[in-house]
N, C-alpha and C. Protein backbone atom coordinates (compact mmCIF):
# COMPACT_ATOMS: atom_id res chain seq x y z
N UNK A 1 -52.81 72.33 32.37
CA UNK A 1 -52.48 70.95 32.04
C UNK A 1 -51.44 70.40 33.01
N UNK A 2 -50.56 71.09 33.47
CA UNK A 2 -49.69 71.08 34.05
C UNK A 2 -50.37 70.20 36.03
N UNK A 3 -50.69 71.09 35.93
CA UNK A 3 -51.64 71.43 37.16
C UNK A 3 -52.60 69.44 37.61
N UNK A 4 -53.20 68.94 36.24
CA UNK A 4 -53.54 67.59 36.34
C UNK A 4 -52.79 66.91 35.86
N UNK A 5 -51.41 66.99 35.31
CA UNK A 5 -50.15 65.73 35.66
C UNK A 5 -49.81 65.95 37.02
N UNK A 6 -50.01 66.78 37.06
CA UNK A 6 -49.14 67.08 38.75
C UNK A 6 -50.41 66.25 39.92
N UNK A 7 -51.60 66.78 40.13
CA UNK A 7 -52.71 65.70 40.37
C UNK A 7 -52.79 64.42 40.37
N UNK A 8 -52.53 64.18 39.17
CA UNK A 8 -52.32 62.32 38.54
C UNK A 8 -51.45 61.81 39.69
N UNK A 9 -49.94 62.38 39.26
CA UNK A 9 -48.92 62.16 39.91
C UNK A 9 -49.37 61.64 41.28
N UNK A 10 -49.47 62.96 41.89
CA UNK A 10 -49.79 62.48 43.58
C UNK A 10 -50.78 61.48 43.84
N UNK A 11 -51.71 61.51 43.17
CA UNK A 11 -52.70 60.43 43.40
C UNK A 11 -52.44 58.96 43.13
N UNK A 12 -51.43 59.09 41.84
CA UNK A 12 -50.96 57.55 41.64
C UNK A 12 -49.91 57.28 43.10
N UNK A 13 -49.05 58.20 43.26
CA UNK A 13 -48.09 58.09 44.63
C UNK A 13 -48.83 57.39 45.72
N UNK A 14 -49.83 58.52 45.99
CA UNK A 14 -50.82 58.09 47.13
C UNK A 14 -51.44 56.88 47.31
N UNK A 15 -51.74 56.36 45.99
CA UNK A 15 -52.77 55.13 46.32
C UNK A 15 -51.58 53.93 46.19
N UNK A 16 -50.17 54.24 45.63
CA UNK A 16 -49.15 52.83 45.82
C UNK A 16 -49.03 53.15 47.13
N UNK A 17 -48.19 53.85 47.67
CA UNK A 17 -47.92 53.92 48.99
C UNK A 17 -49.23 53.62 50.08
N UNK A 18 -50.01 53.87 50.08
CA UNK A 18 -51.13 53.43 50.75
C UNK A 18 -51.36 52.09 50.56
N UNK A 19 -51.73 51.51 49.15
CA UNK A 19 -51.57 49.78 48.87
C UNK A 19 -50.11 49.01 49.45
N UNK A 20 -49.45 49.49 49.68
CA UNK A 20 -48.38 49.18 49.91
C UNK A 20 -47.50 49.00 51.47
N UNK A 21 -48.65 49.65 52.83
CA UNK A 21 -48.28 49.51 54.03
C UNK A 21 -48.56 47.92 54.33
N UNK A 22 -47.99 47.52 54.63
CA UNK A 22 -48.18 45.85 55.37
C UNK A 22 -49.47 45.85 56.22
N UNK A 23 -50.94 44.89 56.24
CA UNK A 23 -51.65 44.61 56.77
C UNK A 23 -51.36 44.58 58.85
N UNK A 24 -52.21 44.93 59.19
CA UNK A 24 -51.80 44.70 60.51
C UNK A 24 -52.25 43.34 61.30
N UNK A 25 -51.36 42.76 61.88
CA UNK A 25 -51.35 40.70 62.15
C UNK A 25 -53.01 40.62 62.72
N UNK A 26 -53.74 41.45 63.77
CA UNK A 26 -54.65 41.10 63.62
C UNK A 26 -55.50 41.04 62.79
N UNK A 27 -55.51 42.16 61.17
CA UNK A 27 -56.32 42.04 60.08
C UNK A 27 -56.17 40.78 59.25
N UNK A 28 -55.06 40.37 59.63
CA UNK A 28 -54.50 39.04 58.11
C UNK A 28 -55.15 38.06 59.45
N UNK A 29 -54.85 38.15 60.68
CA UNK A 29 -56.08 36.64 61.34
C UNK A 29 -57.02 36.86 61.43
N UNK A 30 -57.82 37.93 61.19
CA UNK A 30 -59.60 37.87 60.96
C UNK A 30 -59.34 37.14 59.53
N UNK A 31 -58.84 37.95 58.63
CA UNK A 31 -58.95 37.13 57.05
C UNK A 31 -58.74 35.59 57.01
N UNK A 32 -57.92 34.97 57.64
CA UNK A 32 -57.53 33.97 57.50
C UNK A 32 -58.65 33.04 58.18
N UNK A 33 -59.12 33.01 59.20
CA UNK A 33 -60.10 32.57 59.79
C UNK A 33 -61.49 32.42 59.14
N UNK A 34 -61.24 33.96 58.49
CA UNK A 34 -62.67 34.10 57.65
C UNK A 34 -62.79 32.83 56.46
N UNK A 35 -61.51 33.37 56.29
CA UNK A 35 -61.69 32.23 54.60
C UNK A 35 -61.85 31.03 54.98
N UNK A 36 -61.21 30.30 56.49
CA UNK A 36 -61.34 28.99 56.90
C UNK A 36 -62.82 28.74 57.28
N UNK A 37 -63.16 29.68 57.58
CA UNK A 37 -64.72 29.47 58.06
C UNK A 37 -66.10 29.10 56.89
N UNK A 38 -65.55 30.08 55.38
CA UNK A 38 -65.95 29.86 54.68
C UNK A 38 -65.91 28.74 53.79
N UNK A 39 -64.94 28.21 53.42
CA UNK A 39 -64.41 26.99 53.26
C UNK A 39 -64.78 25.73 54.04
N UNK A 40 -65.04 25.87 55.56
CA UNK A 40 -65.51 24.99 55.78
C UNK A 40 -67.16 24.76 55.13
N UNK A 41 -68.08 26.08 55.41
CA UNK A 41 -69.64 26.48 55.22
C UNK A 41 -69.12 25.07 53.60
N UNK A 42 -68.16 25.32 52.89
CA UNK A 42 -68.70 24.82 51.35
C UNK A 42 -68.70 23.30 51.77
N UNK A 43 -67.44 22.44 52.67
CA UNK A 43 -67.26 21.12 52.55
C UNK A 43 -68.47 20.82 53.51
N UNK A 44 -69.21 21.74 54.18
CA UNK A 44 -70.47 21.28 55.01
C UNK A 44 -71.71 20.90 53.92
N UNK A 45 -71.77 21.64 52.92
CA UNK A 45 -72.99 21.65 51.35
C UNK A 45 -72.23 20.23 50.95
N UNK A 46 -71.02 19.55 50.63
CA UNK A 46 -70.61 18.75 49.82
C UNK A 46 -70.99 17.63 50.50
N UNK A 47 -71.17 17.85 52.04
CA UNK A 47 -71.59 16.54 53.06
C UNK A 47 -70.33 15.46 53.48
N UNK A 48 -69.09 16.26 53.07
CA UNK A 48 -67.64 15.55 53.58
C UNK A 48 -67.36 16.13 54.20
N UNK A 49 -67.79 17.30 55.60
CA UNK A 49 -66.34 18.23 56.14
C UNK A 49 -66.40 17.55 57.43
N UNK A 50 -64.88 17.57 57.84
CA UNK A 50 -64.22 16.74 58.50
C UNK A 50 -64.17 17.35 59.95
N UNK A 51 -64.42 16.64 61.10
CA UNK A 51 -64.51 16.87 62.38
C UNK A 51 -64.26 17.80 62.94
N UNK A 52 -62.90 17.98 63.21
CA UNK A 52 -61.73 18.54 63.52
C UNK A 52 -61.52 19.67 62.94
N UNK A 53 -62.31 20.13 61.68
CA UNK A 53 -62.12 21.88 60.94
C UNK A 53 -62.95 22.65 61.81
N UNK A 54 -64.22 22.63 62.35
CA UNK A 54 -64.84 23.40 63.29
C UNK A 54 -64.06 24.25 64.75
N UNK A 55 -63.82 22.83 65.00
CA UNK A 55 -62.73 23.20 66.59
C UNK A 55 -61.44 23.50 65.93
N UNK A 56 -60.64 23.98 64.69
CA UNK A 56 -59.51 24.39 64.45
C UNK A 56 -60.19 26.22 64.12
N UNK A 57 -61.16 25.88 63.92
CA UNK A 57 -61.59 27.53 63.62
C UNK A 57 -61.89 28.13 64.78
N UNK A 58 -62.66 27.49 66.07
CA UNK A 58 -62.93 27.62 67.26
C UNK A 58 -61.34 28.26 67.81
N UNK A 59 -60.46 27.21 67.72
CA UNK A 59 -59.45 27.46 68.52
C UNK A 59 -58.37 28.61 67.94
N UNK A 60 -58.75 28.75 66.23
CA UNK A 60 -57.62 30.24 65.81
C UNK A 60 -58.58 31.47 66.38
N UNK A 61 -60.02 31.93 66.45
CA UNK A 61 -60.76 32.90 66.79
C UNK A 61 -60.60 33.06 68.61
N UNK A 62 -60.14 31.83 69.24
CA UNK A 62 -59.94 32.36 70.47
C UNK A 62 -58.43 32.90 70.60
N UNK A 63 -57.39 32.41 69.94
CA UNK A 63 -55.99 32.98 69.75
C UNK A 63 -56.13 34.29 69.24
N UNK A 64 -57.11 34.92 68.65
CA UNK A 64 -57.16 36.30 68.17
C UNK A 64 -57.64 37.10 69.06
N UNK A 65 -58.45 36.78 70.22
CA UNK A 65 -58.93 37.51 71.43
C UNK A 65 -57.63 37.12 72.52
N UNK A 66 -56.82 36.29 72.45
CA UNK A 66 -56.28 36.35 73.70
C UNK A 66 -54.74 37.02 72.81
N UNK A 67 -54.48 37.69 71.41
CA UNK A 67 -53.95 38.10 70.81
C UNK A 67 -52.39 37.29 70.03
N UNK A 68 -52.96 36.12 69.95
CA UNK A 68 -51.49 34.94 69.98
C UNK A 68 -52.23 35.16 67.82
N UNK A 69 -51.79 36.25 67.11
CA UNK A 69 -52.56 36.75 65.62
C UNK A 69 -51.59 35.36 65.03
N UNK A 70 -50.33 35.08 65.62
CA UNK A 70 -49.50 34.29 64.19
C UNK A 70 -50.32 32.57 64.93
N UNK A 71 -50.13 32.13 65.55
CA UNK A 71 -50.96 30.80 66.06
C UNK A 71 -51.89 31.15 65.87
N UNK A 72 -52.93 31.75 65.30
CA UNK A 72 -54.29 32.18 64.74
C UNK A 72 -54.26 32.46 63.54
N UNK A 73 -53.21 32.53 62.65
CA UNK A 73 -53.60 32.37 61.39
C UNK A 73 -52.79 30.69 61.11
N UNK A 74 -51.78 30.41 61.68
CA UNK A 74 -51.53 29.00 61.67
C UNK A 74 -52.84 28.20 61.32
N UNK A 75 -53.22 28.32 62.93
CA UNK A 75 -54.61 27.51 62.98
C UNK A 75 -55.50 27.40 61.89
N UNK A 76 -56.00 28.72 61.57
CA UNK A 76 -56.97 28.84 60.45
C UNK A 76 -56.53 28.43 58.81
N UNK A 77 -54.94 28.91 59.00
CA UNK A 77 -54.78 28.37 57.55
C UNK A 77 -54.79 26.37 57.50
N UNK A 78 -54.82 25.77 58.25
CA UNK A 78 -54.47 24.36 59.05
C UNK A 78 -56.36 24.17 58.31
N UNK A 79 -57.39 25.06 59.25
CA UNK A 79 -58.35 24.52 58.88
C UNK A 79 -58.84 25.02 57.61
N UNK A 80 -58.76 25.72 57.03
CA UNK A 80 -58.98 26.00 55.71
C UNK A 80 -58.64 25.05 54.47
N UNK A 81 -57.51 24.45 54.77
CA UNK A 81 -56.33 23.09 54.30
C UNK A 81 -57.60 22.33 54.38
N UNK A 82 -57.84 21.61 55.55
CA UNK A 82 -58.80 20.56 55.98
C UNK A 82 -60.16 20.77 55.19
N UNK A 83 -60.59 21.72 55.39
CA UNK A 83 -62.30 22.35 54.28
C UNK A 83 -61.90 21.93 53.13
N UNK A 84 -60.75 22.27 52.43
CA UNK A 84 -60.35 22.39 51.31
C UNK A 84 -60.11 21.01 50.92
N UNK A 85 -59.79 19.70 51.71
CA UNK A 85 -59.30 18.62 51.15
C UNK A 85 -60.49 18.04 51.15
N UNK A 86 -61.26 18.38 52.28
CA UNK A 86 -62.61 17.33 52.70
C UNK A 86 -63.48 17.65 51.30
N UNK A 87 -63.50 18.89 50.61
CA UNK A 87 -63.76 19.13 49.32
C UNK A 87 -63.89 18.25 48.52
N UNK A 88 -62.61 18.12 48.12
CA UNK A 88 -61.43 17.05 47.63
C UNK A 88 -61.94 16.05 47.40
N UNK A 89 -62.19 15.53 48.57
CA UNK A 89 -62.83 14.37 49.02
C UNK A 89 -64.01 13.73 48.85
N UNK A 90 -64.42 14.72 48.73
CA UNK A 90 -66.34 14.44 48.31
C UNK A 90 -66.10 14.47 46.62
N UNK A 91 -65.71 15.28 46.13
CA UNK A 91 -65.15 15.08 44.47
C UNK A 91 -64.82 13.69 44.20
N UNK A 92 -63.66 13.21 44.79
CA UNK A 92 -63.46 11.83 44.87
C UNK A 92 -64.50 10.85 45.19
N UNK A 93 -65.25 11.18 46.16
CA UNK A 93 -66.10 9.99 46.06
C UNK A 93 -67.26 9.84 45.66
N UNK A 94 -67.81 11.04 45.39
CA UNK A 94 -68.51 10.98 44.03
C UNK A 94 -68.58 10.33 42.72
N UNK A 95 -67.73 10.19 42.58
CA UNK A 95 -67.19 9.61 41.42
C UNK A 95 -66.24 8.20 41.59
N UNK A 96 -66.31 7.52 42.69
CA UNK A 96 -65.49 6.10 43.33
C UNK A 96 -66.63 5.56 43.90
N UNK A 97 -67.57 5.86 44.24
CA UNK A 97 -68.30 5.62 45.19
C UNK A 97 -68.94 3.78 44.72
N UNK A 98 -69.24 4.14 43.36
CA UNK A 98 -69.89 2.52 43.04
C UNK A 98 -68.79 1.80 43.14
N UNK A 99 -67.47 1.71 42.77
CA UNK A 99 -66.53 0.56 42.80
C UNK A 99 -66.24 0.42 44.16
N UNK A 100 -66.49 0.74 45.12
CA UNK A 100 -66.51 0.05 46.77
C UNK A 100 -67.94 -0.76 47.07
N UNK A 101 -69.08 -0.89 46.06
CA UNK A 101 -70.16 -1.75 46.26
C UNK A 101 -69.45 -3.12 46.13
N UNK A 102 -69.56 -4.39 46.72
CA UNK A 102 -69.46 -5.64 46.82
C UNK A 102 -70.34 -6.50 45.57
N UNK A 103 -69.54 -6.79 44.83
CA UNK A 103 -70.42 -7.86 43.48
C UNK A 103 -70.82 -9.10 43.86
């Protein structure tokens, strides 16, 4: 019995300390990019995404090859923001859309 508290133990140790090393800057700017990329894919289905989110994703994925990881998750979190409002946006005018018709 002894023998699997002692097991437990290390294994619970093992998997905090392991959850627990800090991501490395280029893993958190693939993520960040990713999610901006995805985020945009949704405000592209809503038929509001906004110009300027494409070339902000363009421009954090080339900061991750020329290794500039913190101006590459800037960027991406910037366009993810933008996906995310242009969202927003289509929600809104969905639902505004007849009171800008002319009576």
């Amino acid at each position: 019995m002894k023998i699997i508290k002692c097991t437990i133990l290390f294994a619970a140790i093992g998997l905090f300390v392991g959850c627990a090393t800090p991501a490395k800057p280029q893993d958190k700017a693939v993520a960040s990019c990713d999610a901006a990329d995805t985020s945009r894919k949704a405000a592209a289905k809503s038929g509001m995404e906004w110009t300027t989110t494409s070339g902000l994703i363009k421009t954090g994925k080339s900061s991750i090859e020329e290794g500039k990881f913190d101006d590459a998750i800037s960027t991406c979190n910037k366009a993810k923001f933008e996906a995310l409002a242009s969202i927003d946006q289509a929600k809104t005018e969905s639902k505004l859309w007849q009171s800008r018709i002319p009576k």
